[in-house]
PDB file of N, CA and C in Angstrom:
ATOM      1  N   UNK A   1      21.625   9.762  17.483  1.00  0.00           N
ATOM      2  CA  UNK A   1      21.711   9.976  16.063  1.00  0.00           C
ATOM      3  C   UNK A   1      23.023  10.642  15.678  1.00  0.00           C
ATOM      4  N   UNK A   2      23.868  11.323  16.748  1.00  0.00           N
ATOM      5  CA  UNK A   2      25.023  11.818  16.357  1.00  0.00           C
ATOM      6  C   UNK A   2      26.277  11.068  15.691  1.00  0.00           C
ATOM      7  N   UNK A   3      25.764   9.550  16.089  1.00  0.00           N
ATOM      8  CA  UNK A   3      26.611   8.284  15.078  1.00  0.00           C
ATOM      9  C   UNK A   3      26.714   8.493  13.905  1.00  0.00           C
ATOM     10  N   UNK A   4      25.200   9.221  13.964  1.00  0.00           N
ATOM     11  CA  UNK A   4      25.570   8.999  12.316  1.00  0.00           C
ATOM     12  C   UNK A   4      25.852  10.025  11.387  1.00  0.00           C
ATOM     13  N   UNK A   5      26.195  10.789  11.746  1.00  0.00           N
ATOM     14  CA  UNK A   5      26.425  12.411  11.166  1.00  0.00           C
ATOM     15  C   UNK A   5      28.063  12.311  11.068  1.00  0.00           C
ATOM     16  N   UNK A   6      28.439  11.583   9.903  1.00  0.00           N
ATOM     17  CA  UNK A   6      29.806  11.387   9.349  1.00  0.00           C
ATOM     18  C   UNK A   6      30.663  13.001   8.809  1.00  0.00           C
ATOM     19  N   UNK A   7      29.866  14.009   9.027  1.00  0.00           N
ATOM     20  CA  UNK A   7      30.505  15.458   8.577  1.00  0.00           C
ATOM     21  C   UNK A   7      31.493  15.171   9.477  1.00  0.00           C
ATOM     22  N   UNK A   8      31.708  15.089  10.692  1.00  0.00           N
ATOM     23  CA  UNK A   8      32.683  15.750  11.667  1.00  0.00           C
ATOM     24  C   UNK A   8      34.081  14.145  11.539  1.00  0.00           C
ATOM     25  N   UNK A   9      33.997  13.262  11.320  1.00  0.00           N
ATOM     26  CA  UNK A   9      34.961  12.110  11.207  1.00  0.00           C
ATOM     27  C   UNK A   9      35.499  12.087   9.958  1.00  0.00           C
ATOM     28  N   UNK A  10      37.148  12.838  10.353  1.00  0.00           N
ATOM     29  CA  UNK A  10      37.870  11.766   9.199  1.00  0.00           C
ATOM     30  C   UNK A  10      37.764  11.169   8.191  1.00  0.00           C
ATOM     31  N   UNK A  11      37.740  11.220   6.170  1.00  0.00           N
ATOM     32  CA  UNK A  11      37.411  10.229   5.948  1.00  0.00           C
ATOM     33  C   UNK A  11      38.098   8.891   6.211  1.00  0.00           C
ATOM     34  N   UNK A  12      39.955   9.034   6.616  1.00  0.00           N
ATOM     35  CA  UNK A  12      40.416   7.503   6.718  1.00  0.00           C
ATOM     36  C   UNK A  12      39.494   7.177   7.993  1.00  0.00           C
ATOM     37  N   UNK A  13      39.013   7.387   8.866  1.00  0.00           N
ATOM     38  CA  UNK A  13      38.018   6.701  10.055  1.00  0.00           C
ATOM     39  C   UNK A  13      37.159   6.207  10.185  1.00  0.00           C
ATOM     40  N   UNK A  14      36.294   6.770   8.992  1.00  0.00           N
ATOM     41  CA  UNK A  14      34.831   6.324   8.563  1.00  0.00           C
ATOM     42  C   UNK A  14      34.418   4.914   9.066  1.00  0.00           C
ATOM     43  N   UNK A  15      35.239   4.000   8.260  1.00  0.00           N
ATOM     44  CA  UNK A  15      35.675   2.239   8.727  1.00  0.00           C
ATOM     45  C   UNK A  15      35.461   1.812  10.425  1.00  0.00           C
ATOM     46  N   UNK A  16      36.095   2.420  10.984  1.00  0.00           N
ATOM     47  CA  UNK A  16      35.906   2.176  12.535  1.00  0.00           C
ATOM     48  C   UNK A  16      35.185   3.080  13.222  1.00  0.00           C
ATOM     49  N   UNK A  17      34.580   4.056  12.469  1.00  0.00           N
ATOM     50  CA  UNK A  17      33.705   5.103  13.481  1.00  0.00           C
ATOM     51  C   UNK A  17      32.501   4.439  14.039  1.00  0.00           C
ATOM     52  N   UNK A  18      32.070   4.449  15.742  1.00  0.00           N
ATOM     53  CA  UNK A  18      31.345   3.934  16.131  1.00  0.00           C
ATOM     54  C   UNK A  18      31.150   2.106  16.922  1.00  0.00           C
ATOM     55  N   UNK A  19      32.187   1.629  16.044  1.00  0.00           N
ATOM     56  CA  UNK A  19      32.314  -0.115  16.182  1.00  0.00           C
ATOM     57  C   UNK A  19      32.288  -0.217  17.842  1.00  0.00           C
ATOM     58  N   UNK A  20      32.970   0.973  18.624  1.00  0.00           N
ATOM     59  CA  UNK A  20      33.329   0.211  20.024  1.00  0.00           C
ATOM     60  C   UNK A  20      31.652   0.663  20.799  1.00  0.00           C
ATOM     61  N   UNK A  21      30.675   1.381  20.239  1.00  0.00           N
ATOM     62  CA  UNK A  21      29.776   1.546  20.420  1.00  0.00           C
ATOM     63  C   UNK A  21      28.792   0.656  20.043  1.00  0.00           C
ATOM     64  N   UNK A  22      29.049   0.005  19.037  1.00  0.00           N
ATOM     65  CA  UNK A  22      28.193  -0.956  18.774  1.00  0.00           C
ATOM     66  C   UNK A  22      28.377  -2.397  19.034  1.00  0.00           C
ATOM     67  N   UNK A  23      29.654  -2.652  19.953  1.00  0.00           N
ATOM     68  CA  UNK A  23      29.973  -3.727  20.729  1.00  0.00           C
ATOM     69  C   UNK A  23      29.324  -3.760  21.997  1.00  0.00           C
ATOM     70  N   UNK A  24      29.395  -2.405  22.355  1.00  0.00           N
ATOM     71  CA  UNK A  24      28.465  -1.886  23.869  1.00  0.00           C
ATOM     72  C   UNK A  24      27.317  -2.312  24.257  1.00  0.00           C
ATOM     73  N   UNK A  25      26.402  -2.061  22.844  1.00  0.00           N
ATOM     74  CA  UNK A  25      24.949  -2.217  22.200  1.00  0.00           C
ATOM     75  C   UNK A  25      24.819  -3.963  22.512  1.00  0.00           C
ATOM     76  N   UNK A  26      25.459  -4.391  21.719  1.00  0.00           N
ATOM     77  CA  UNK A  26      25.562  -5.798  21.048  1.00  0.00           C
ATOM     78  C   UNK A  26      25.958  -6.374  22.792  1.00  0.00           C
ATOM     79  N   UNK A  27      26.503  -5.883  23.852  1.00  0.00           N
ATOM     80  CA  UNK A  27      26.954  -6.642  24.830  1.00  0.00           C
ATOM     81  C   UNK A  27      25.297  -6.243  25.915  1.00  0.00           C
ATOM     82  N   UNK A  28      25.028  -5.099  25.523  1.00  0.00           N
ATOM     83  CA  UNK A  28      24.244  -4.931  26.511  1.00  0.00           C
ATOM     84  C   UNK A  28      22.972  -5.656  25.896  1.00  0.00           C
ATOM     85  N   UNK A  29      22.444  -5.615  24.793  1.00  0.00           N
ATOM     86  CA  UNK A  29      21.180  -6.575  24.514  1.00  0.00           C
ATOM     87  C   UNK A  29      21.221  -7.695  24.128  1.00  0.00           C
ATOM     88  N   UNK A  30      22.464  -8.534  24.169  1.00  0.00           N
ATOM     89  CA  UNK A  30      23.396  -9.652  24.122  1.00  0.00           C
ATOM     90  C   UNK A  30      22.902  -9.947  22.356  1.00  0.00           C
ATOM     91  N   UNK A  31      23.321  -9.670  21.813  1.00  0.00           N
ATOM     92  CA  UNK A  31      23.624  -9.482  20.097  1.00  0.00           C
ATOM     93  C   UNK A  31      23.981 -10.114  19.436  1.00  0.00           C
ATOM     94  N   UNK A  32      24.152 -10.831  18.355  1.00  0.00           N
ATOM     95  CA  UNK A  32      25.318 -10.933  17.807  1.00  0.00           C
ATOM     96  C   UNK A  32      26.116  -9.614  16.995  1.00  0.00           C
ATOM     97  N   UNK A  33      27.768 -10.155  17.905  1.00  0.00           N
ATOM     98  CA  UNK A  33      28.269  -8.794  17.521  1.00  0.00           C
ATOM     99  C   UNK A  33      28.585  -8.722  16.062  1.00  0.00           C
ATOM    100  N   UNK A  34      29.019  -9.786  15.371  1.00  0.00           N
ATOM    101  CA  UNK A  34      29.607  -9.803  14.407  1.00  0.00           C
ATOM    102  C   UNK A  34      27.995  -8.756  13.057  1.00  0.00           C
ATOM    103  N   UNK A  35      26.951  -9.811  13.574  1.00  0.00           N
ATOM    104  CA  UNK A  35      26.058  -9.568  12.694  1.00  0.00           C
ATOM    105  C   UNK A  35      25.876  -8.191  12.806  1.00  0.00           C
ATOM    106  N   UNK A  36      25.867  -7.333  14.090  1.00  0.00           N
ATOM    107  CA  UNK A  36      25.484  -5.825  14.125  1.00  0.00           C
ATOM    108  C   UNK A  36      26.664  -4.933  13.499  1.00  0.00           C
ATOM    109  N   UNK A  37      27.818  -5.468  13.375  1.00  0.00           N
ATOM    110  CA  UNK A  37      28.837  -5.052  12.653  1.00  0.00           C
ATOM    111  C   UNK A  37      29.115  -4.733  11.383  1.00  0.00           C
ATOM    112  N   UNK A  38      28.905  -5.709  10.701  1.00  0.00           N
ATOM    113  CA  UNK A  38      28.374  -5.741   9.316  1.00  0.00           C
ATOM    114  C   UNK A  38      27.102  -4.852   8.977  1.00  0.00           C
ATOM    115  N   UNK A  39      25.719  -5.203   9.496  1.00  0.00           N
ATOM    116  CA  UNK A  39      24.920  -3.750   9.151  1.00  0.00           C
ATOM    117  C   UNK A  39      25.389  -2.735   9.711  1.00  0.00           C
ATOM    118  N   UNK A  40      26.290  -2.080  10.650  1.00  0.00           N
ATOM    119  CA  UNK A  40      26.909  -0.854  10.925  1.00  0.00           C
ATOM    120  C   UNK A  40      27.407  -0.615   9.713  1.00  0.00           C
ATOM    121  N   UNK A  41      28.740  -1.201   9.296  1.00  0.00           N
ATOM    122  CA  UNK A  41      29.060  -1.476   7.912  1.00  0.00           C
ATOM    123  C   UNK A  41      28.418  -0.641   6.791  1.00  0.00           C
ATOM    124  N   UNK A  42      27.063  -1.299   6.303  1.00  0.00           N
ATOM    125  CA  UNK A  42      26.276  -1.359   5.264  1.00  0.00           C
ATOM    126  C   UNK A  42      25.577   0.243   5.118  1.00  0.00           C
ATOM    127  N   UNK A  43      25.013   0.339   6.933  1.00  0.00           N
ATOM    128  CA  UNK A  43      24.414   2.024   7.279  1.00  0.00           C
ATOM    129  C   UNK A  43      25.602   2.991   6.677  1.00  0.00           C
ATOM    130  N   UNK A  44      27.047   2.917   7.474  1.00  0.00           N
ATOM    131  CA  UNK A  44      27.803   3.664   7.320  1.00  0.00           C
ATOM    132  C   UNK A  44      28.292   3.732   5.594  1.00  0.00           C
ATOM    133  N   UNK A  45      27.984   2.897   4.666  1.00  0.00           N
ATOM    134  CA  UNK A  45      27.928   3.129   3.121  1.00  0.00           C
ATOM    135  C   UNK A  45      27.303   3.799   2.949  1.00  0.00           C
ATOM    136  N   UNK A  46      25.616   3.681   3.350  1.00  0.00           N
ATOM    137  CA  UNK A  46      24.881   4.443   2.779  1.00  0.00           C
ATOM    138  C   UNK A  46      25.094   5.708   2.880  1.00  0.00           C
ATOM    139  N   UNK A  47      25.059   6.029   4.183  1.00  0.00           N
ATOM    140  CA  UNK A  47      25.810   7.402   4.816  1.00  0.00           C
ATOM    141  C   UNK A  47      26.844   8.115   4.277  1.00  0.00           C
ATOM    142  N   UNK A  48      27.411   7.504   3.773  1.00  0.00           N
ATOM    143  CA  UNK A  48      29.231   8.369   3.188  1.00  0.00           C
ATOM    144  C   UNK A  48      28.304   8.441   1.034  1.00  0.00           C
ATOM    145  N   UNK A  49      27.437   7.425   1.064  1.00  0.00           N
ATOM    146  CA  UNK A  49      27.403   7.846  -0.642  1.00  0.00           C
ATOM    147  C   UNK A  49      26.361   8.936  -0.351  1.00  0.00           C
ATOM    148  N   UNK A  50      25.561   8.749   0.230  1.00  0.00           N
ATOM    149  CA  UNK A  50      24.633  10.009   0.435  1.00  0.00           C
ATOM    150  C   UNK A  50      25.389  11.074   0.523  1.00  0.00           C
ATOM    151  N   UNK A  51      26.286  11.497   0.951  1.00  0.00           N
ATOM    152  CA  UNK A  51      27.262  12.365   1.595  1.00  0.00           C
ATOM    153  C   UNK A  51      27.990  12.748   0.318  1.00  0.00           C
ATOM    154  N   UNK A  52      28.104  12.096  -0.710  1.00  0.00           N
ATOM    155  CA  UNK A  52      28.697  12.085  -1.395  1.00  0.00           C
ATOM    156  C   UNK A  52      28.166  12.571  -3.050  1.00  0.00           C
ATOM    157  N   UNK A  53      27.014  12.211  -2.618  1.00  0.00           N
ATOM    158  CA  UNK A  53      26.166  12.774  -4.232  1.00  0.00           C
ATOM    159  C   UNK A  53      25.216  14.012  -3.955  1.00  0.00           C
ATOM    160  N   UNK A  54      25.528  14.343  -5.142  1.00  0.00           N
ATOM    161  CA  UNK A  54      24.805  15.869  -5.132  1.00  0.00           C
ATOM    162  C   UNK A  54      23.307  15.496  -4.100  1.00  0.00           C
ATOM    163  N   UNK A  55      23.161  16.842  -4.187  1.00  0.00           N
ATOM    164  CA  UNK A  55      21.686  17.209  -3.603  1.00  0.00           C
ATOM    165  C   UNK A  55      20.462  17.169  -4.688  1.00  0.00           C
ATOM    166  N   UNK A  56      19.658  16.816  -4.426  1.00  0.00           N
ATOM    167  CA  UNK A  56      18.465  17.128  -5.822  1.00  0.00           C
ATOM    168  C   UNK A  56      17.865  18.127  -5.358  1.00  0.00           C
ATOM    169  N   UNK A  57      17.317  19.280  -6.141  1.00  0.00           N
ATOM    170  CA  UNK A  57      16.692  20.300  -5.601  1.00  0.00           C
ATOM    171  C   UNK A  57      14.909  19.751  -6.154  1.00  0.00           C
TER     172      UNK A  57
END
């Protein structure tokens, strides 16, 4: 789960944080890489707007 805890990365990095990990993934359960790429992608949006909007109390 530490993938996904974008506090500690860079924001110019955000984009490539993780990809060579999820080629790893994608090689070891034979994947398609492209497709796991793109939802990496999509997670890592959600992740940075969450990150990004207030808190609701």
């Amino acid at each position: 789960m530490a993938a996904l805890d974008l506090t500690h990365v860079p924001q110019g990095q955000i984009p490539m944080h993780g990809e060579e990990e999820i080629l790893k993934l994608a090689g070891h359960f034979q994947l398609p890489e492209e497709e796991l790429l793109a939802e990496w992608a999509d997670l890592k949006l959600k992740f940075v707007a969450e990150k990004k909007s207030p808190k609701s109390s």
